[in-house]
Structures are given as C-alpha cells and as structure tokens.
Protein backbone atom coordinates (compact mmCIF):
# COMPACT_ATOMS: atom_id res chain seq x y z
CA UNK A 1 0.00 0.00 0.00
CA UNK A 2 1.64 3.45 -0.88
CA UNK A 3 1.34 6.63 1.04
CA UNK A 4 -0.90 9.53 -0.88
CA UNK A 5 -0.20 12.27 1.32
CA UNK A 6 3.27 13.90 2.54
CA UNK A 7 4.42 15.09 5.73
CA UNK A 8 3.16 17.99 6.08
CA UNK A 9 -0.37 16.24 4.75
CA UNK A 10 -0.26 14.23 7.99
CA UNK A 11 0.89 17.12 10.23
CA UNK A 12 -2.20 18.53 9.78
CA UNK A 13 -4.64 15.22 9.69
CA UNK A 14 -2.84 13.69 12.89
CA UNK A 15 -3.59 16.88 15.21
CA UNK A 16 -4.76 20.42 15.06
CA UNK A 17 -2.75 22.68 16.50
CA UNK A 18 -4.23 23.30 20.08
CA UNK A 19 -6.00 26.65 20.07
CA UNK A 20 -6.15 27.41 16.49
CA UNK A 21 -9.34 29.31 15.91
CA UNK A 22 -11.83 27.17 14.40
CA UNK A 23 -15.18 28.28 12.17
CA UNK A 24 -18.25 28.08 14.76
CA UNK A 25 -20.08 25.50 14.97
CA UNK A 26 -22.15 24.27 12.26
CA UNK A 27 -25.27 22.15 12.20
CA UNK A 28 -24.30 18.72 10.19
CA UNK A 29 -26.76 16.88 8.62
CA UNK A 30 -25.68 13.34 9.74
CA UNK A 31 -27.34 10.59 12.06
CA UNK A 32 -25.48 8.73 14.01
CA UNK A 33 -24.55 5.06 13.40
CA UNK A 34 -26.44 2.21 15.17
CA UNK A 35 -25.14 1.11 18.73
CA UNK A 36 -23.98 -2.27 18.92
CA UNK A 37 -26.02 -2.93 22.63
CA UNK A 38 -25.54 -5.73 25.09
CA UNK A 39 -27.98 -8.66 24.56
CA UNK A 40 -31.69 -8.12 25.91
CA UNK A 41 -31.79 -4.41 24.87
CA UNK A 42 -34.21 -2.78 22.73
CA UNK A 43 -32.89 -2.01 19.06
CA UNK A 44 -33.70 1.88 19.67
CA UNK A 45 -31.72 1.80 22.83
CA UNK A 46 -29.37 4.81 22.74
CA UNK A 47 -26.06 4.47 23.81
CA UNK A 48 -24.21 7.59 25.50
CA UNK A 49 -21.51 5.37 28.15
CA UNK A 50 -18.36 4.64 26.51
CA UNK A 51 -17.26 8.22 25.17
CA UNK A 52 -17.44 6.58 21.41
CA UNK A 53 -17.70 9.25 18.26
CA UNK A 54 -21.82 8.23 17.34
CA UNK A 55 -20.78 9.38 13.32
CA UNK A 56 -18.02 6.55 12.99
CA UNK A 57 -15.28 6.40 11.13
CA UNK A 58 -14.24 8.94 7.60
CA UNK A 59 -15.91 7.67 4.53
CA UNK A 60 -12.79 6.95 3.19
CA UNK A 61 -11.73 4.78 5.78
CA UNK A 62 -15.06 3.17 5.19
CA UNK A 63 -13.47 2.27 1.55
CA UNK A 64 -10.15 1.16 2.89
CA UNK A 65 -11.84 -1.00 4.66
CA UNK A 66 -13.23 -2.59 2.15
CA UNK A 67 -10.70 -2.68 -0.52
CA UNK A 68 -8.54 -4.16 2.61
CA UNK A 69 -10.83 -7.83 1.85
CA UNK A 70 -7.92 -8.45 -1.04
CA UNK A 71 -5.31 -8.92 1.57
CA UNK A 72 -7.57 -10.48 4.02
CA UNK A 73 -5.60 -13.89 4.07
CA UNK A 74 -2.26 -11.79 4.63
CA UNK A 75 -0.58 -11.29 7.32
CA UNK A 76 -0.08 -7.18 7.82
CA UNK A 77 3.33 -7.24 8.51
CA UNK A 78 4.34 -5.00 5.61
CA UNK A 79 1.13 -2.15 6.84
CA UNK A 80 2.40 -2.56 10.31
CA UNK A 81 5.99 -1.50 9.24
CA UNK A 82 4.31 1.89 7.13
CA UNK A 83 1.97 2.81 10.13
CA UNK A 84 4.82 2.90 12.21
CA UNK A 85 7.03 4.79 9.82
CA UNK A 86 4.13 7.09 9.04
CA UNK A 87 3.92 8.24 12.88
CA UNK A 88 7.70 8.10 13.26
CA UNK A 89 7.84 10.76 10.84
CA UNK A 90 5.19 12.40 12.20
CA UNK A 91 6.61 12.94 15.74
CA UNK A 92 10.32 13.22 14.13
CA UNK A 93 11.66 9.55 15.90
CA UNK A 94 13.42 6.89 14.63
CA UNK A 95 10.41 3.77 13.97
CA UNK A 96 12.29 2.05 16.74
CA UNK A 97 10.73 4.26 19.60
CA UNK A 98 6.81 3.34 18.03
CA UNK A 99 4.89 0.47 19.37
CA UNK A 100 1.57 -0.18 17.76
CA UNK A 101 -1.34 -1.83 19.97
CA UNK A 102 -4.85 -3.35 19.72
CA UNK A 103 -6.23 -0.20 20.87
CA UNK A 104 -4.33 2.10 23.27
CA UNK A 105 -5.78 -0.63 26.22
CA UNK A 106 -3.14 -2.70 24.73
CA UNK A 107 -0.51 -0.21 25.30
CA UNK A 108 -1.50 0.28 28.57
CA UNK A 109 -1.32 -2.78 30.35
CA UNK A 110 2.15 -3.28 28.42
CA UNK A 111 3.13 -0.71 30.15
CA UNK A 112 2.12 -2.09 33.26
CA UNK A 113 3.75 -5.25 32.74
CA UNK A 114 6.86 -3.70 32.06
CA UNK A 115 7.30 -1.47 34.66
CA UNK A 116 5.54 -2.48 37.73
CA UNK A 117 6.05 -5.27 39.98
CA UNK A 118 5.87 -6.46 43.30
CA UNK A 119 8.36 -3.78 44.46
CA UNK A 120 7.75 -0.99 42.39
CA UNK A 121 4.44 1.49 42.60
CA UNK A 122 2.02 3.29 40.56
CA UNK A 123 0.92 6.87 41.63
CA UNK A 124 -2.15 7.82 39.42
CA UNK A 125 -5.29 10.67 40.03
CA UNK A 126 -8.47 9.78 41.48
CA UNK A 127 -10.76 9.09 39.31
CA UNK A 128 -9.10 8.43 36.42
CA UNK A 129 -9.15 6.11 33.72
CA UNK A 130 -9.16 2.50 35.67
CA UNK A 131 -7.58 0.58 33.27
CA UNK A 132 -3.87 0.82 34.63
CA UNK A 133 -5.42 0.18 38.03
CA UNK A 134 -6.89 -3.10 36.90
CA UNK A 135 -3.61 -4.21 35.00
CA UNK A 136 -1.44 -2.97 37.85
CA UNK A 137 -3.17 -5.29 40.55
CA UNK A 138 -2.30 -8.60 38.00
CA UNK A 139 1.97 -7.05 38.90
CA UNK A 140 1.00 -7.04 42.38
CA UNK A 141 2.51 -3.37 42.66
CA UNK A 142 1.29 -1.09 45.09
CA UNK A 143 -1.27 1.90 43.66
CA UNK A 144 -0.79 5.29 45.40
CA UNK A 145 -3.62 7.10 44.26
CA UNK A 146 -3.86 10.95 44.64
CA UNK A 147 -7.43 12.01 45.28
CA UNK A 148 -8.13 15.60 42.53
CA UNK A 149 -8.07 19.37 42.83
CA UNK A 150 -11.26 21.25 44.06
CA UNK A 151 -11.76 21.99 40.84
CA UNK A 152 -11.41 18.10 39.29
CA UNK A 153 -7.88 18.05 38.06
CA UNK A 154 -5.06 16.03 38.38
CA UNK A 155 -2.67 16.87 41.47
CA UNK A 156 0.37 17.36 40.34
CA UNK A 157 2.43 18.76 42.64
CA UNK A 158 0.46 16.09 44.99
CA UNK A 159 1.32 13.57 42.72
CA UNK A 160 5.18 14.06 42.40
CA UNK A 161 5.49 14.26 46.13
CA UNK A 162 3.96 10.68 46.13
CA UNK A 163 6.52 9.31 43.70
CA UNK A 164 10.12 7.79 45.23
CA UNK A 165 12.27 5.60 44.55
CA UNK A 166 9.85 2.48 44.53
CA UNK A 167 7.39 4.46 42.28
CA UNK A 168 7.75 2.10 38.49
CA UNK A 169 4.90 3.76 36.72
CA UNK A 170 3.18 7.21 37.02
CA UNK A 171 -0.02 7.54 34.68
CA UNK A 172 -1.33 10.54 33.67
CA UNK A 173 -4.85 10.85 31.25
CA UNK A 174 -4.68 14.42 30.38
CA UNK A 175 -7.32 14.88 29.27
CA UNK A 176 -8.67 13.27 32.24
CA UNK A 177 -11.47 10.83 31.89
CA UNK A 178 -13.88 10.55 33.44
CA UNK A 179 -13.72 14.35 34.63
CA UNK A 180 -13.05 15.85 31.06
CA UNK A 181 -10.19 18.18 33.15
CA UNK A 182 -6.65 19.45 31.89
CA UNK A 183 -3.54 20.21 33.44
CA UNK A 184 -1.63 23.41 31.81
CA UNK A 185 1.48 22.60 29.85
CA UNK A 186 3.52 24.93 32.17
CA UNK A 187 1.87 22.32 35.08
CA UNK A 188 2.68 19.57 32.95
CA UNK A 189 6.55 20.73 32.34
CA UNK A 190 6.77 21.51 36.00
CA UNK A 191 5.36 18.15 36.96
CA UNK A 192 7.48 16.02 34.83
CA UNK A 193 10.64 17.82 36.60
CA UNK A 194 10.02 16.85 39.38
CA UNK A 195 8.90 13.11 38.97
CA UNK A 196 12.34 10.98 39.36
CA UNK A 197 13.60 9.61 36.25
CA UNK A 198 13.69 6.31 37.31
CA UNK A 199 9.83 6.30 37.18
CA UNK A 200 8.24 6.05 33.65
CA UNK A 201 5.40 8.74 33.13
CA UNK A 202 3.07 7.03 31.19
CA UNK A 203 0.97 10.04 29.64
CA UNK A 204 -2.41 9.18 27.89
CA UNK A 205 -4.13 11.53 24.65
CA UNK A 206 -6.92 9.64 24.40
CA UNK A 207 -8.71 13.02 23.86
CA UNK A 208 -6.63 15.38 23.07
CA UNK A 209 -7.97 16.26 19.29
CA UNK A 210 -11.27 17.58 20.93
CA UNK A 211 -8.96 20.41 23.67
CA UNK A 212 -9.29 23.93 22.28
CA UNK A 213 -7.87 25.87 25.34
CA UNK A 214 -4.87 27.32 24.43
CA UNK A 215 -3.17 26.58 28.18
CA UNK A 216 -3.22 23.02 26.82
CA UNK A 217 -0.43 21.15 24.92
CA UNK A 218 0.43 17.38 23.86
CA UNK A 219 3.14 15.96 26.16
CA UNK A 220 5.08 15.50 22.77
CA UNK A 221 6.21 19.13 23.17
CA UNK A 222 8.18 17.72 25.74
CA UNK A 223 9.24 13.77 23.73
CA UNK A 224 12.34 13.09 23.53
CA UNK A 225 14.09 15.79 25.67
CA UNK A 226 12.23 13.82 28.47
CA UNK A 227 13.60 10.31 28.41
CA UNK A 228 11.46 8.52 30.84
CA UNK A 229 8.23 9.48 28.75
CA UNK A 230 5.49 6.69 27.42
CA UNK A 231 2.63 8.39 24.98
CA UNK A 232 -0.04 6.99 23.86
CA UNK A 233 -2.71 7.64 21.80
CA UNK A 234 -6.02 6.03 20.10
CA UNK A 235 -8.00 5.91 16.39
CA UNK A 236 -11.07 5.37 18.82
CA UNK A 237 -12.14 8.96 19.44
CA UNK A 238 -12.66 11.28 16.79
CA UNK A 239 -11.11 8.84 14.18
CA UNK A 240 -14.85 6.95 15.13
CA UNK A 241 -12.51 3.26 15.46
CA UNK A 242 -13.42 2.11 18.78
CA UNK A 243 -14.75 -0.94 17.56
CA UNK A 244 -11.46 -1.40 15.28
CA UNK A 245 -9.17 -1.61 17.97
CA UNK A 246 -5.87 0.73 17.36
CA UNK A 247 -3.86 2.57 19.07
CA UNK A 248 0.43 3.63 19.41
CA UNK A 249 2.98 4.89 21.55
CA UNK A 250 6.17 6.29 21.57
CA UNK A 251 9.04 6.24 23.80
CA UNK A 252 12.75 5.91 24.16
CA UNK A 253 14.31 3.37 22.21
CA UNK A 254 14.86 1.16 25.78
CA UNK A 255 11.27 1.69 26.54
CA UNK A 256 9.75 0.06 23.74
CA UNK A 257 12.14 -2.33 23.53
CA UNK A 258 11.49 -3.62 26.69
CA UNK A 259 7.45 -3.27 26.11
CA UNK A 260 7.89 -5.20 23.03
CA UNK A 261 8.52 -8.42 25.07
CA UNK A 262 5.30 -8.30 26.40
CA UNK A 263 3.50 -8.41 23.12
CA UNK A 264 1.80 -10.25 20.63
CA UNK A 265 3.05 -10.56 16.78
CA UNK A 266 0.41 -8.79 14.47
CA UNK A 267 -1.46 -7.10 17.03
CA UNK A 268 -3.48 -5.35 14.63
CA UNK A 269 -4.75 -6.22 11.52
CA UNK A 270 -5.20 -5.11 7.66
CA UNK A 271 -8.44 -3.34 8.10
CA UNK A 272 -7.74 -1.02 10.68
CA UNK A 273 -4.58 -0.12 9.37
CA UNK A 274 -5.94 0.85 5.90
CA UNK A 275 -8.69 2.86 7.65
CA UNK A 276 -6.09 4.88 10.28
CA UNK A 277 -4.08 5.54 7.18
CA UNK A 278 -7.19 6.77 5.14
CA UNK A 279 -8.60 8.78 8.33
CA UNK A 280 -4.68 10.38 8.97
CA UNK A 281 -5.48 11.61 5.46
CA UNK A 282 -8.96 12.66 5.74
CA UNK A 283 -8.33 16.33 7.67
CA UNK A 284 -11.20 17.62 6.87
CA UNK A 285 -13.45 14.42 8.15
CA UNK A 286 -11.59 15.30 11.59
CA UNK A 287 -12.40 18.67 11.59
CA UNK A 288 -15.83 18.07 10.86
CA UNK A 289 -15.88 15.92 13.82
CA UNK A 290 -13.84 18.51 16.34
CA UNK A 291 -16.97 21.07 15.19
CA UNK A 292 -19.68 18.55 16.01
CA UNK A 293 -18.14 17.36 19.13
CA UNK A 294 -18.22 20.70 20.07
CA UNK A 295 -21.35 21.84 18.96
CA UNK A 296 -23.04 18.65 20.96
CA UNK A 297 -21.31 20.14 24.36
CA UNK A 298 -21.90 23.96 23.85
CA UNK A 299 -25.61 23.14 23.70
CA UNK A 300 -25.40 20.80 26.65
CA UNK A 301 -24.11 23.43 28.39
CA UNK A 302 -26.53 25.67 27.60
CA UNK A 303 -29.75 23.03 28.26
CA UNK A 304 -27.82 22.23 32.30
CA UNK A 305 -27.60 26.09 32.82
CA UNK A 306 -30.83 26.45 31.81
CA UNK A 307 -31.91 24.23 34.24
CA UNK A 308 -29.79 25.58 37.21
CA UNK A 309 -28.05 21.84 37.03
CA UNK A 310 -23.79 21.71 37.59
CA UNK A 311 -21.53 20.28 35.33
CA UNK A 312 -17.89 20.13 34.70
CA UNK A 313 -16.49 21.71 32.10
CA UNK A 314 -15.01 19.40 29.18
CA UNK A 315 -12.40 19.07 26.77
CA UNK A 316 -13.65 15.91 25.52
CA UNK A 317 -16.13 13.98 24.14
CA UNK A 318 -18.17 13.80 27.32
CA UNK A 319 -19.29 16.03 30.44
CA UNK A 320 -19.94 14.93 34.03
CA UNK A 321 -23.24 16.18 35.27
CA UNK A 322 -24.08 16.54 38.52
CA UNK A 323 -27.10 14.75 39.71
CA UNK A 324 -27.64 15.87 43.16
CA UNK A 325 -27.37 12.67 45.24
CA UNK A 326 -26.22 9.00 44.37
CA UNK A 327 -26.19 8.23 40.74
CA UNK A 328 -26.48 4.50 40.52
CA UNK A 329 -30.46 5.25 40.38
CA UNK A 330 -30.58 7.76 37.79
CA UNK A 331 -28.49 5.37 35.79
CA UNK A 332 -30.99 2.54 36.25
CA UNK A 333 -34.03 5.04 35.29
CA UNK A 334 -32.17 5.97 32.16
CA UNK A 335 -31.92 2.91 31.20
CA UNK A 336 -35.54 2.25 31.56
CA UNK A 337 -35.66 4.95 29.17
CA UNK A 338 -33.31 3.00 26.95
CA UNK A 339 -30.79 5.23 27.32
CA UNK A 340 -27.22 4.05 28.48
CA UNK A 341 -25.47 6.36 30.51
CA UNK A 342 -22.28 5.98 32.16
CA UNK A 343 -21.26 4.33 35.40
CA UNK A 344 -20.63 5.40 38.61
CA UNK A 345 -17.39 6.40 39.98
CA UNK A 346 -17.08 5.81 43.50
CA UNK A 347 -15.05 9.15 44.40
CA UNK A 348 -17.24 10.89 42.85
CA UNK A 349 -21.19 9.61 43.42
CA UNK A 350 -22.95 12.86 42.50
CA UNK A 351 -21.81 12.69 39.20
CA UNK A 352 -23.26 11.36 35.62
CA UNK A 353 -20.75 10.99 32.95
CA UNK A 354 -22.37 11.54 29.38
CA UNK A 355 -20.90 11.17 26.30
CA UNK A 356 -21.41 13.42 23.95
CA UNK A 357 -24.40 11.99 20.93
CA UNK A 358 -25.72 13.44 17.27
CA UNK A 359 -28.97 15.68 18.14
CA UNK A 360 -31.60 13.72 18.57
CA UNK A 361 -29.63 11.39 21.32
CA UNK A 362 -28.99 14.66 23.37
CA UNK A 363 -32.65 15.95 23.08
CA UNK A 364 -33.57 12.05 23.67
CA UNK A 365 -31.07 12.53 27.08
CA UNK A 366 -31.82 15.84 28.31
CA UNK A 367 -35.90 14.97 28.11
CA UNK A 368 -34.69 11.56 30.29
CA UNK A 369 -32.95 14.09 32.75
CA UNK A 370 -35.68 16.44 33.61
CA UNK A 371 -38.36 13.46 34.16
CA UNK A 372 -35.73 11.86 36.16
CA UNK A 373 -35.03 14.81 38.10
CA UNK A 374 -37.76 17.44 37.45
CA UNK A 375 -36.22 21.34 38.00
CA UNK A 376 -38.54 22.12 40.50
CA UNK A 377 -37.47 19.28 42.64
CA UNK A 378 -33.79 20.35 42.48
CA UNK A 379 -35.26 23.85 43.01
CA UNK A 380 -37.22 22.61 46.25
C-alpha cells in the first residue's frame, strides 16, 4: 500500500494545532450510526456510556476498509511497518521508539507489565481512567492514588510528592477521563521535573484532538528531551474506530524495547490499518468531527444552565453532570428509558458521565434528565 499524502499532509490530519481558531459551529446533517447494545436491549436503545464518536469512522476509511478484503488472508506485517514509519515521521523519531497496539488498552497494560512489579508502585489521580489500576493489581505493585483538585484536576504537585524511589509507573490521562479536566502545559513541564527519572510517566491523549484551550499542549512538546516518557494515543475517538481496535505509543528506544517483550506478533490487523491511514489523510473528516463534538457540548451546556443543574467543564467527548445525590439510580431510570449512561465512579457519586451523541440522542437525554429529576425538585 503506498502513502498519498506527505508530511506535512499528515501534520495537519494527525492533530490540530491546540487553540487554532476554528469556524463556529455548524449544524451537520448526519445521524449517528447504530449502537452495537448488550444482549436483551431494545434495538432503539441509545447508547451515550463509553465516550465513542456516534458518526463513525471517515468515509474513506469506510473504503479502505473494504478494498482491505484483497489482503484479508495476509498477514499485515508490511502495513504494520508503514503505520509505524508514518507516525515516526510524524513525531520526528526513529520507527524504533513506536509500538503499535490493539487499541491504546493494549498499550497500557504493556506498560504495566513492564514497569511495575511487586516492588515498584504506581501513583495515578483519582478518578481516572481505571484501566492501569486493573492491569497494575495482576503485577502485584502497590497503587498510590492521589485524590483531585477542588476543581477536578489532576494533582500534580500532589502527585510528584507521592513518587520515590519504589514508584515504576506514574499515569497521567490528560485529558482526564472521566472528569473531562486538563492540566496546563507549564503544570505539565513543572510536573514532569520533578517526577524521578527512574519512574516512567506514562501520559495518555486519548482526547486530546477535541482540547481547544490554548493553556493546553500534547506531552510530545516535551518527547524526547524527556527520556522517561510513554505516549499513547487512540484511532477510537474522533477517528470513530473504537470498535477497530488501534492505538500507538512512543518512547525511548529502551522503553519500547522492553514493552515489546510483552506483546503479541500482528497485534493489529489489515483493516484497521488501511482505515487509520485513510482517516490520517482525511483532515477535513476530523475537523468536521472537532466542530460537532463541540457543537453537541456547547448546547449541553446551555440546556444544564438552563436548568440551574452543575456540570464540569469538558475538553472531551463527554461532560460529568451533577445529579444531586447517588447516581447508581438515575443510571438505572435511564436505562428504563433506553438510554445508556455511564457508570458510577465511586469518588465521585454525585456525578453522571455523558458522552457526547448526534442531536436527537442529546434531546432524547436531556428529556430523560428532567423526568428523572424534574427542575422544580432540584429547586425545592
């Protein structure tokens, strides 16, 4: 497969520049795809709990997809190798500090493995995204977890007092899911200082294509004059490939050689690499979906202040809503509804996490809401 676009090309697809003014908001005439629901729910069953992009992927990745069917009895060895060397390029590293994974989940509990053990630590917010916690129990390593700010961001200077010598792994989602929250790059810079470079910083981007606040930067402003630096990012988000499963990191040349022991061969396969390829190419597709994204959570927003109801403020792809009291039944009566809504976070029991829908789903969730809890009983 040959490449059709050229550095600079991919530059642009692979991330906007963070607070580069964008056109406002426009109203896109597109429905979103069908969920793919747990058995026993209703076709018509909306689903707003895993912080997926409801439009799916480009078009064009649609038709790599496809066309991918003539190599389907292939291994992708020789895709693999140009994915790699496209986001080598990219981030200006040789293609031995790029790991590919089945999804960024992959990456993560590679990560893990690597790096923790029975004597080493992981210091990591709270709440934040709980797969490292759930891989890091399988090392037996202890978890230090630093509880957030007031204001529902990571710790940081709480954080790197927790780390020591012991510490293996520290993980930071910025953005942070499931608050939505960023840390500044100056906080960011600052923090990584003072974290010991014998600890790896594992830094997650899940989200970073939907941040528009200019205080915010990619931790690859800071790759590879910081040696002890893991990122990793996802085609799940706005790239609409959740259900594809890719995702990559880079790190020192040690770092991934030592992560590549804990992996399979062919951890991906031909479709999805066509498709990221395609999407990388597609700029305009991920504009398009920056502009809807934020659309969808300017007029949430607007419907919760209406109401008098608190929120978070987001730089993702979903907002935390506050419900007033325990969550876990307002999640059960949306679902009654036949509306999925995300889980509850223990540290944080007041709070709904919604991910962010096409129209219709948000008018759909924001009726739900106000029969759930009427206004005039939050106003009593």
């Amino acid at each position: 497969m040959s490449r059709t676009f050229s550095r600079r090309q991919f530059t642009h697809a692979l991330g906007i520049a963070v607070g580069a003014g964008i056109a406002a908001p426009e109203v896109w005439q597109l429905s979103a795809l069908p969920p793919r629901l747990p058995a026993g729910l209703p076709a018509d069953t909306i689903q707003l709990n895993s912080n997926e992009n409801p439009y799916g992927p480009s078009p064009k990745a649609l038709e790599a997809m496809t066309r991918s069917q003539q190599v389907a009895a292939r291994y992708p060895d020789a895709v693999e190798t140009e994915m790699t060397q496209i986001i080598a390029e990219h981030h200006r590293v040789p293609a031995s500090q790029v790991m590919l994974g089945c999804g960024s989940g992959e990456l993560l509990r590679i990560a893990a493995m690597t790096f923790l053990s029975a004597d080493k630590n992981l210091v990591v917010a709270e709440p934040t995204f709980e797969a490292v916690l759930q891989y890091t129990r399988v090392t037996a390593a202890n978890i230090n977890q630093v509880p957030l700010t007031s204001d529902f961001r990571h710790d940081l200077p709480a954080m790197a007092r927790a780390c020591n010598a012991q510490t293996g792994l520290v993980y930071l989602c910025n953005p942070n899911n499931p608050t939505g929250t960023i840390v500044s790059s100056d906080e960011q810079d600052e923090f990584f200082r003072r974290v010991p470079r014998s600890a790896m910083i594992l830094v997650d981007e899940a989200y970073h294509h939907f941040v528009e606040d200019r205080r915010y930067t990619t931790a690859f402003d800071s790759f590879p004059a910081q040696s002890n630096l893991i990122l990793v990012r996802t085609f799940s988000k706005i790239y609409g490939m959740a259900g594809m499963r890719l995702g990559y990191a880079v790190a020192g040349e040690d770092a991934i050689r030592r992560m590549n022991a804990h992996t399979f061969w062919n951890n991906t396969n031909a479709a999805v690499l066509a498709a990221a390829i395609a999407s990388l190419a597609d700029r305009q597709h991920m504009i398009q979906q920056r502009r809807l994204n934020s659309a969808a959570r300017q007029w949430l927003y607007k419907e919760l202040e209406k109401d008098g109801r608190g929120y978070i403020p987001s730089h993702t792809n979903f907002v935390m809503v506050d419900v007033g009291g325990d969550v876990s039944p307002v999640i059960a009566e949306f679902r009654k509804r036949k509306i999925l809504v995300g889980r509850k976070f223990p540290s944080l029991p007041n709070w709904l996490r919604i991910s962010l829908g096409a129209p219709k789903e948000m008018e759909a969730f924001m009726a739900g809401l106000r029969e759930i809890i009427p206004v005039s009983s939050r106003a009593a």
